[in-house]
C-alpha atoms as a PDB file:
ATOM      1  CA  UNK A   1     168.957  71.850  99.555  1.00  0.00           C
ATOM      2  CA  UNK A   2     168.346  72.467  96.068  1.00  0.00           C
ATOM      3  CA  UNK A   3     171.375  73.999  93.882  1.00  0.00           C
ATOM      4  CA  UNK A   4     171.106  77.430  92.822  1.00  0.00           C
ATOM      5  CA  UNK A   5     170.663  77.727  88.850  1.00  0.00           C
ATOM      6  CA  UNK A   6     172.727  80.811  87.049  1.00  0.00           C
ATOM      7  CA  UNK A   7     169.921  83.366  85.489  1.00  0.00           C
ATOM      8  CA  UNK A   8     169.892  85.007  82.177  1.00  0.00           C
ATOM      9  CA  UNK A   9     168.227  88.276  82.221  1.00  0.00           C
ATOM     10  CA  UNK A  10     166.883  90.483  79.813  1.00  0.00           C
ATOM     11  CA  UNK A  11     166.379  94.146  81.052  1.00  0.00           C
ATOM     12  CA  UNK A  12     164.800  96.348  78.923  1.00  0.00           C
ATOM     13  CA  UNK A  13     164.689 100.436  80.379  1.00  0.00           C
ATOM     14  CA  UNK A  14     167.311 100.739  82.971  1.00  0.00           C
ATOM     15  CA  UNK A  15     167.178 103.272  85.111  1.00  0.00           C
ATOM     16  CA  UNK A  16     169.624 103.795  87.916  1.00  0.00           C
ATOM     17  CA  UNK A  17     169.300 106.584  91.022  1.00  0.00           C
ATOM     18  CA  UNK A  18     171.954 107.268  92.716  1.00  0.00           C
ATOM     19  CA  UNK A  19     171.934 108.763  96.281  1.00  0.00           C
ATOM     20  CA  UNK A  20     175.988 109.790  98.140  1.00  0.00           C
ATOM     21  CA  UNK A  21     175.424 108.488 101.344  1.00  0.00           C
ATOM     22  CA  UNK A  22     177.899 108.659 104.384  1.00  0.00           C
ATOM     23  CA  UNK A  23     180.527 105.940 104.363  1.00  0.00           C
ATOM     24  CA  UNK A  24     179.661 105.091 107.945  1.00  0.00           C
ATOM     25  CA  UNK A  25     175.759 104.728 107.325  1.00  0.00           C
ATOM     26  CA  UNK A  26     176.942 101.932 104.506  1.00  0.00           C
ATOM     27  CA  UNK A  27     179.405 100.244 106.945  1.00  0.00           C
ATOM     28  CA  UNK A  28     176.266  99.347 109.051  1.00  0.00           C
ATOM     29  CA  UNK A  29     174.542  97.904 106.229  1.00  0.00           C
ATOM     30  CA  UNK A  30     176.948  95.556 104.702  1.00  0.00           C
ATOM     31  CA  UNK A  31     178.599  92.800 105.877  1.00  0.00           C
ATOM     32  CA  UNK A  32     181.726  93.203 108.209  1.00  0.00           C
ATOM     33  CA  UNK A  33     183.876  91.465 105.827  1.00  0.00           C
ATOM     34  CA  UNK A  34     183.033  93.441 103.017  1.00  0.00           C
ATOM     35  CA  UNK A  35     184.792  97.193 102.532  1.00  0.00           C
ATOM     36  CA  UNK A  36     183.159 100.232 101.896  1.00  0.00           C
ATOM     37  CA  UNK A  37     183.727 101.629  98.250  1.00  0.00           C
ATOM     38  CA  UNK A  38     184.182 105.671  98.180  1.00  0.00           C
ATOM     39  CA  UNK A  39     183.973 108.072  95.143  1.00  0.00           C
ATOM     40  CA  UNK A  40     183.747 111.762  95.003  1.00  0.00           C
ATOM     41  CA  UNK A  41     184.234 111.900  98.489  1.00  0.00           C
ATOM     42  CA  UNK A  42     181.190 109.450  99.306  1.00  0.00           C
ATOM     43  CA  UNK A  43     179.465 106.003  99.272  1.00  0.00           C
ATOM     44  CA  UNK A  44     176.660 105.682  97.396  1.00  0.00           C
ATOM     45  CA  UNK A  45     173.386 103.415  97.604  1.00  0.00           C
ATOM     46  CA  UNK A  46     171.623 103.244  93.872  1.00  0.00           C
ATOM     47  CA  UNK A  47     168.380 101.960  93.190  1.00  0.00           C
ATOM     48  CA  UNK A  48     168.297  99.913  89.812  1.00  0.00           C
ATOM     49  CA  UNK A  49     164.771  99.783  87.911  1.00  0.00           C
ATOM     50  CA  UNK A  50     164.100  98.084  85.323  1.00  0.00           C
ATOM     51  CA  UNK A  51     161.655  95.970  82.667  1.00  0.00           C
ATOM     52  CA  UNK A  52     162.260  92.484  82.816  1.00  0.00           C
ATOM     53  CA  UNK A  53     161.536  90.559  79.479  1.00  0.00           C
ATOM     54  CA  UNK A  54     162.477  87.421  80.213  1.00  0.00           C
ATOM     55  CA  UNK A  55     164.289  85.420  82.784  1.00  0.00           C
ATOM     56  CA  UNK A  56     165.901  82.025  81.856  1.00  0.00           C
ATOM     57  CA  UNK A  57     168.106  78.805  83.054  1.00  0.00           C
ATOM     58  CA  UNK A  58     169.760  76.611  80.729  1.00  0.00           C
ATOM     59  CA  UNK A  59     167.776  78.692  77.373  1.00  0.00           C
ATOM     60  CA  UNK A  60     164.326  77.685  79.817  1.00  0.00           C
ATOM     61  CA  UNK A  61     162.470  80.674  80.475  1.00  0.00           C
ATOM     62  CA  UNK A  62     161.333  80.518  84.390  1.00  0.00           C
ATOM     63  CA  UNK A  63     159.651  84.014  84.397  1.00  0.00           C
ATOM     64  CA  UNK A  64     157.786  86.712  82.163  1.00  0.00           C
ATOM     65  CA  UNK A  65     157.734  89.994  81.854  1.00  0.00           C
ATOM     66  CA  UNK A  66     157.257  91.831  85.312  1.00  0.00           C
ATOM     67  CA  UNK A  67     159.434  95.019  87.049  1.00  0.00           C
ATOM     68  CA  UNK A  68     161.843  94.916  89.261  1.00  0.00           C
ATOM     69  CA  UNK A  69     163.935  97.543  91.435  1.00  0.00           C
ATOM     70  CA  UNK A  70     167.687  96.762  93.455  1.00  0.00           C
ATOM     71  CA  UNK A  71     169.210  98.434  96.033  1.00  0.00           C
ATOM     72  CA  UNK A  72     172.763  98.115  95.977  1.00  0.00           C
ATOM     73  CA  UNK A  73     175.868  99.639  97.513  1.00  0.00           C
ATOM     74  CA  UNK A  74     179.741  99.012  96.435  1.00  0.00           C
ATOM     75  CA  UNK A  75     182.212  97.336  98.089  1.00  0.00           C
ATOM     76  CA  UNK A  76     185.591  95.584  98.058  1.00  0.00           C
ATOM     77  CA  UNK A  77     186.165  91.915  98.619  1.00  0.00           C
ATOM     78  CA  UNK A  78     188.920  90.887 101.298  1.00  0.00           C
ATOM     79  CA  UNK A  79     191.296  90.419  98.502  1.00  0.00           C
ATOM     80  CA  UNK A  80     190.239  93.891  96.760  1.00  0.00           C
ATOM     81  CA  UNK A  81     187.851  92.888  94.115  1.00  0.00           C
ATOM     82  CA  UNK A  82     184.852  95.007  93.135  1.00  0.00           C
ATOM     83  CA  UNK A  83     181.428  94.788  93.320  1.00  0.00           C
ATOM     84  CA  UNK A  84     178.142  95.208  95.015  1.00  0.00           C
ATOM     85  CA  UNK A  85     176.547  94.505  97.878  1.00  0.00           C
ATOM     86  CA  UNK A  86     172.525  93.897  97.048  1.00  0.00           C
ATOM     87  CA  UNK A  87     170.708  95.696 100.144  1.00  0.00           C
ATOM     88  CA  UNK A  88     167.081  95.684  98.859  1.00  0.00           C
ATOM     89  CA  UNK A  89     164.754  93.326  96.036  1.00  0.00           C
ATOM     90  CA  UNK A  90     161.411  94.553  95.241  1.00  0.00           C
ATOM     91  CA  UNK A  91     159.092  92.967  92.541  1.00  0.00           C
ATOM     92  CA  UNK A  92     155.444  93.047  90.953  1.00  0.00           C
ATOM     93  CA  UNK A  93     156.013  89.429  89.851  1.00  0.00           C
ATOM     94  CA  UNK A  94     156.891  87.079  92.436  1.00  0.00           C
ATOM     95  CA  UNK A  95     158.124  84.339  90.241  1.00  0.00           C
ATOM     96  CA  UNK A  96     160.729  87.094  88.766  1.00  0.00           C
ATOM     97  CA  UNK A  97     161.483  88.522  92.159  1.00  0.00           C
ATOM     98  CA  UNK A  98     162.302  85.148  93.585  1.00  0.00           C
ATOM     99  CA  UNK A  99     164.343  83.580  91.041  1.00  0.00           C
ATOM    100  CA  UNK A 100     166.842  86.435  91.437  1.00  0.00           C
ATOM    101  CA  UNK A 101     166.848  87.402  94.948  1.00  0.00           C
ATOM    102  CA  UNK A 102     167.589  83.457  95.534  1.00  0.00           C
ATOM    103  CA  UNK A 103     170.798  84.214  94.178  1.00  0.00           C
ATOM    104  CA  UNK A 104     171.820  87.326  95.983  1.00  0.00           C
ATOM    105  CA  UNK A 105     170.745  85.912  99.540  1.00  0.00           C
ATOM    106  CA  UNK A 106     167.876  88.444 100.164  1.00  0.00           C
ATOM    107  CA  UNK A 107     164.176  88.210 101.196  1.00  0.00           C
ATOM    108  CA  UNK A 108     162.135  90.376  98.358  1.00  0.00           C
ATOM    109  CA  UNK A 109     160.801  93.226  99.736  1.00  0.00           C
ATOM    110  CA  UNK A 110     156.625  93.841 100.382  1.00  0.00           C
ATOM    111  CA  UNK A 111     157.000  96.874  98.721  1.00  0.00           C
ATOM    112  CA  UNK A 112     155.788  97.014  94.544  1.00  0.00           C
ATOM    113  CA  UNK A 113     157.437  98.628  91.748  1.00  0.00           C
ATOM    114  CA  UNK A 114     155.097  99.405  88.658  1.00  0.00           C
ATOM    115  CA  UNK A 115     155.871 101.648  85.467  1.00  0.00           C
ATOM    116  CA  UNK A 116     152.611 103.663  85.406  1.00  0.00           C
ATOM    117  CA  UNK A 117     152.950 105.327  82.066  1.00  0.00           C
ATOM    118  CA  UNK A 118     155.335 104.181  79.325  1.00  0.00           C
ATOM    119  CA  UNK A 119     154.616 107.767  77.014  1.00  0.00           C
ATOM    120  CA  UNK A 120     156.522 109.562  79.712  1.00  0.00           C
ATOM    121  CA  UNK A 121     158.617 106.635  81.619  1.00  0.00           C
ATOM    122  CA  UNK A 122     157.194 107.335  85.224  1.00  0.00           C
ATOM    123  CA  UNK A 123     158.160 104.632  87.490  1.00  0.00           C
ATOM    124  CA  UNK A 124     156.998 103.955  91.050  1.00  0.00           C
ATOM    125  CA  UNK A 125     157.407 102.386  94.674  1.00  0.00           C
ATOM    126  CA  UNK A 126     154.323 101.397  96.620  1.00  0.00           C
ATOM    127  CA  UNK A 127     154.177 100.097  99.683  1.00  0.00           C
ATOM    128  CA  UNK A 128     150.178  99.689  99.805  1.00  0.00           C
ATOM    129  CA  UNK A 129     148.526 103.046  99.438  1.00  0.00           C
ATOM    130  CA  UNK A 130     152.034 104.492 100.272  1.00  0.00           C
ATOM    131  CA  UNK A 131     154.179 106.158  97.320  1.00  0.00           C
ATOM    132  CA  UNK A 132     157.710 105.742  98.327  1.00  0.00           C
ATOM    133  CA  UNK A 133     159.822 106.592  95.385  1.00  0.00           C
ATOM    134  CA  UNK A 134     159.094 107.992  92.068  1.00  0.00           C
ATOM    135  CA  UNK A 135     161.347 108.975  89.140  1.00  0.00           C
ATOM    136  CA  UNK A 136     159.583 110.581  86.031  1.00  0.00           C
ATOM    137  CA  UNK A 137     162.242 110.429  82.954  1.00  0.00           C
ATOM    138  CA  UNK A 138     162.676 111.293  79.110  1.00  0.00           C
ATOM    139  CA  UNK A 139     165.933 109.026  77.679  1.00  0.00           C
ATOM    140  CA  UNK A 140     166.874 109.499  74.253  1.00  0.00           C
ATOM    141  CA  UNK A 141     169.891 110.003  71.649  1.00  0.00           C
ATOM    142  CA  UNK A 142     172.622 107.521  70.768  1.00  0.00           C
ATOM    143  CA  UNK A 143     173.752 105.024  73.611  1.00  0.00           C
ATOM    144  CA  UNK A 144     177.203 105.990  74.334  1.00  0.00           C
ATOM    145  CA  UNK A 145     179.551 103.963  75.894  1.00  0.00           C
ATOM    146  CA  UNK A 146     180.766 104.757  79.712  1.00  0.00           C
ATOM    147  CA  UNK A 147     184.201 106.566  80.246  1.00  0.00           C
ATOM    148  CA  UNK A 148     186.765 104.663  82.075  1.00  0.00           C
ATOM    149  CA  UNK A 149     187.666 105.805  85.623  1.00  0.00           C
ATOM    150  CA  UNK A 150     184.495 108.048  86.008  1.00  0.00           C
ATOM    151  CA  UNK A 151     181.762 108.406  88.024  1.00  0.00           C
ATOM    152  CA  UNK A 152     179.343 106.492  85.923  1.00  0.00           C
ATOM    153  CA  UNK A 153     181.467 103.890  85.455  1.00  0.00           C
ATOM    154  CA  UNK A 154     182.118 103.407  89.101  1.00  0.00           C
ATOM    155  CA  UNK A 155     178.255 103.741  89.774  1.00  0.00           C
ATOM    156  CA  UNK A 156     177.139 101.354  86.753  1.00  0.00           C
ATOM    157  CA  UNK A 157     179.371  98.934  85.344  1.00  0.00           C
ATOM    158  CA  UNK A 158     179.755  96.267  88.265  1.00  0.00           C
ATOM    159  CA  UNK A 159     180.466  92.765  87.224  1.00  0.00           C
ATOM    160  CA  UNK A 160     180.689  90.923  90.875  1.00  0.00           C
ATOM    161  CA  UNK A 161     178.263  90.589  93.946  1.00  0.00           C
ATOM    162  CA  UNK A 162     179.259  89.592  97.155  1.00  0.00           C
ATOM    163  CA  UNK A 163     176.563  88.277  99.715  1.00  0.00           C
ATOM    164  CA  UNK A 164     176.468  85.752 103.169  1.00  0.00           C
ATOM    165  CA  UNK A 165     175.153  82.200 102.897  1.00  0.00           C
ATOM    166  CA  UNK A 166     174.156  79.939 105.934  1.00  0.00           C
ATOM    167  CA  UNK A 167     176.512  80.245 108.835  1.00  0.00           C
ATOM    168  CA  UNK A 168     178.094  83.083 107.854  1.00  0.00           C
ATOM    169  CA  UNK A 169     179.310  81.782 104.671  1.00  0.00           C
ATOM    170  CA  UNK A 170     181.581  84.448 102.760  1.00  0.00           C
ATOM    171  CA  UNK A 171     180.390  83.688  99.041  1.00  0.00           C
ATOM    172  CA  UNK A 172     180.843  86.339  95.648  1.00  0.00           C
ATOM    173  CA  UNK A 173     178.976  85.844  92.676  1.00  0.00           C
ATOM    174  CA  UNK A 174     179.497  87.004  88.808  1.00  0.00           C
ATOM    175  CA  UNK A 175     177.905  89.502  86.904  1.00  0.00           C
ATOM    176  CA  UNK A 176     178.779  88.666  82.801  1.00  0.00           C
ATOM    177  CA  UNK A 177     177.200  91.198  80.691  1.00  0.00           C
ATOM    178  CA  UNK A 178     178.325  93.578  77.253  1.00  0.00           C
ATOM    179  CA  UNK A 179     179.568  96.795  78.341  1.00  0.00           C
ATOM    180  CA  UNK A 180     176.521  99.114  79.694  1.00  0.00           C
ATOM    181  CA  UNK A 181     175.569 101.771  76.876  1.00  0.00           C
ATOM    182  CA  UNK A 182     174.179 105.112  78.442  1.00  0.00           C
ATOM    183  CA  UNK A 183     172.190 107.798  76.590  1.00  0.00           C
ATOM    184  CA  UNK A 184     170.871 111.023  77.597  1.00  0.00           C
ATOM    185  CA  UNK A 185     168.285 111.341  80.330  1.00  0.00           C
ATOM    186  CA  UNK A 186     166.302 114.139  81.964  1.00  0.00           C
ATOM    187  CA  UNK A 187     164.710 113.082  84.905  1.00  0.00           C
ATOM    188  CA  UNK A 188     162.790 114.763  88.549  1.00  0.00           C
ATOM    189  CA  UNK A 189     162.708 111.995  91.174  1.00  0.00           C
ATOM    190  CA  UNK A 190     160.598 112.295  94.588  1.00  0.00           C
ATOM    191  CA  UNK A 191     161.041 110.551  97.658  1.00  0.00           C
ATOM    192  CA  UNK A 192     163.594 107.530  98.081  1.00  0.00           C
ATOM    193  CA  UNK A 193     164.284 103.902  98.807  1.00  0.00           C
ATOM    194  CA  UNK A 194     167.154 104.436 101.071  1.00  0.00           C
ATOM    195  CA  UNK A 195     164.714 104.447 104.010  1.00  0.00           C
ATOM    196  CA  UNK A 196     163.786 100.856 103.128  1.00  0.00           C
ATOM    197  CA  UNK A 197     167.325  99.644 103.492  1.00  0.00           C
ATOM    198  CA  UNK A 198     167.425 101.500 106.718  1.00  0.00           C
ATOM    199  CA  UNK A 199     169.740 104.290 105.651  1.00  0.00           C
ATOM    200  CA  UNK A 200     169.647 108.054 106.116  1.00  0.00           C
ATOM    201  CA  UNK A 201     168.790 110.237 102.824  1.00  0.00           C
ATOM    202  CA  UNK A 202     170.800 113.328 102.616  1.00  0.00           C
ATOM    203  CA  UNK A 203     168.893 116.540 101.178  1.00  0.00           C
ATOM    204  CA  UNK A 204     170.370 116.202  97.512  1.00  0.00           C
ATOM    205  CA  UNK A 205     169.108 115.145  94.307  1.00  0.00           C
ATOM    206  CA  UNK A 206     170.214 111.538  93.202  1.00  0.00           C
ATOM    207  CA  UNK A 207     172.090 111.217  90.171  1.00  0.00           C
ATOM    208  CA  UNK A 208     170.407 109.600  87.510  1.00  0.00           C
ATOM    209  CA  UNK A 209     171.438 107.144  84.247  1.00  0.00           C
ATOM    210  CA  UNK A 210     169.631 105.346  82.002  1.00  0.00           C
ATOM    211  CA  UNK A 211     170.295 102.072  79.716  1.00  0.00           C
ATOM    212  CA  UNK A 212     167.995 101.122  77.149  1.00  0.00           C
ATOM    213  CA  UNK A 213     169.245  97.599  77.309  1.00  0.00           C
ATOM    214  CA  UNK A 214     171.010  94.851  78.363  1.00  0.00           C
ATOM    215  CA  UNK A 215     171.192  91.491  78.839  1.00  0.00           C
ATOM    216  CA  UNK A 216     172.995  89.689  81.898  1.00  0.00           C
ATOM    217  CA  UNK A 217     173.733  86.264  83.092  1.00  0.00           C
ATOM    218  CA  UNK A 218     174.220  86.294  86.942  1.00  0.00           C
ATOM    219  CA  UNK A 219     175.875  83.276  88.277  1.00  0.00           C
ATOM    220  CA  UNK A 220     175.124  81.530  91.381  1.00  0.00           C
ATOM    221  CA  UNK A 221     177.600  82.810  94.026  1.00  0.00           C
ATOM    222  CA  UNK A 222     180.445  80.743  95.287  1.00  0.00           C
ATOM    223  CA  UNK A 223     183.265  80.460  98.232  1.00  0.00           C
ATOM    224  CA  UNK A 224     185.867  82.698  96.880  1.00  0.00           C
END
């Protein structure tokens, strides 16, 4: 078997979606080990979109530029630590899409993410002549960064994954990355990708953020 290699991403244009879900539906999704994370009242499944630049290993670049969208969920650890639980990988380059979902234990998803126009940031999910998801956004003003103890915070800044290896194997993997920066967006999103991870939508909006940048190393996940 060969040994998983840490990544170094560059993400350029972050856009996050966030959908409150019932804590139940999100129970059935993760693993049982794993404990559902609640805030506001409500789990929450997020879809992460972004520009990748420029993947590397050891300073080696291993993929290009391509797009790539995460579903994720939050969760607690059995000894209380934080993090997410990656329910859904979905990439236009399958080099990029690989190399990461390798280390979070998931098959990548059929379904395509593309950014269709960069003038007015309209990003898309296509599963063949299907439109699944679409978020249309203007982001702009001075990154700020996120408030302690809020919402955002809770929603955004995650610095641990958990996921299962071979025979059940409980394993948790790092996240090291500067402190996200968020600045203002405006956005309309239609349709969802919580249907693709094989949870119910609620009839609400999601909440949006947006990141112009950041880069993040994401460590091959170990035994705790």
């Amino acid at each position: 078997m060969v040994a998983l290699r840490p990544l170094q991403v560059t993400l350029d244009d972050v856009c996050f979606c966030h959908w409150p879900v019932s804590e139940a539906a999100v129970r059935a999704a993760v693993p049982d080990w794993l404990t559902v994370e609640t805030a506001d009242g409500d789990a929450w499944v997020s879809a992460v979109v972004a520009t990748v630049d420029r993947v590397e290993t050891f300073g080696i670049e291993v993929a290009g530029p391509s797009e790539l969208l995460t579903v994720r969920t939050y969760v607690r650890g059995p000894t209380g630590q934080r993090g997410v639980c990656v329910l859904g990988l979905f990439g236009d380059d399958r080099r990029t899409a690989t190399a990461v979902s390798e280390l979070f234990r998931i098959t990548v998803g059929d379904a395509v993410p593309r950014m269709l126009s960069t003038a007015d940031r309209r990003r898309v999910l296509d599963a063949g002549n299907r439109r699944l998801f679409e978020c249309r956004y203007t982001a702009g003003g001075d990154p700020v960064a996120i408030p302690p103890d809020s919402l955002a915070s809770f929603l955004v800044d995650r610095q641990r994954y958990f996921t299962t290896g071979r025979f059940g194997t409980r394993l948790v993997g790092s996240v090291g990355h500067d402190p996200w920066r968020l600045d203002r967006v405006d956005a309309t999103v239609t349709g969802s990708v919580l249907s693709l991870v094989d949870i119910s939508a609620r009839n609400s909006d999601p909440l949006v953020h947006h990141s112009p940048a950041l880069r993040v190393s994401i460590a091959p996940p170990v035994p705790p």
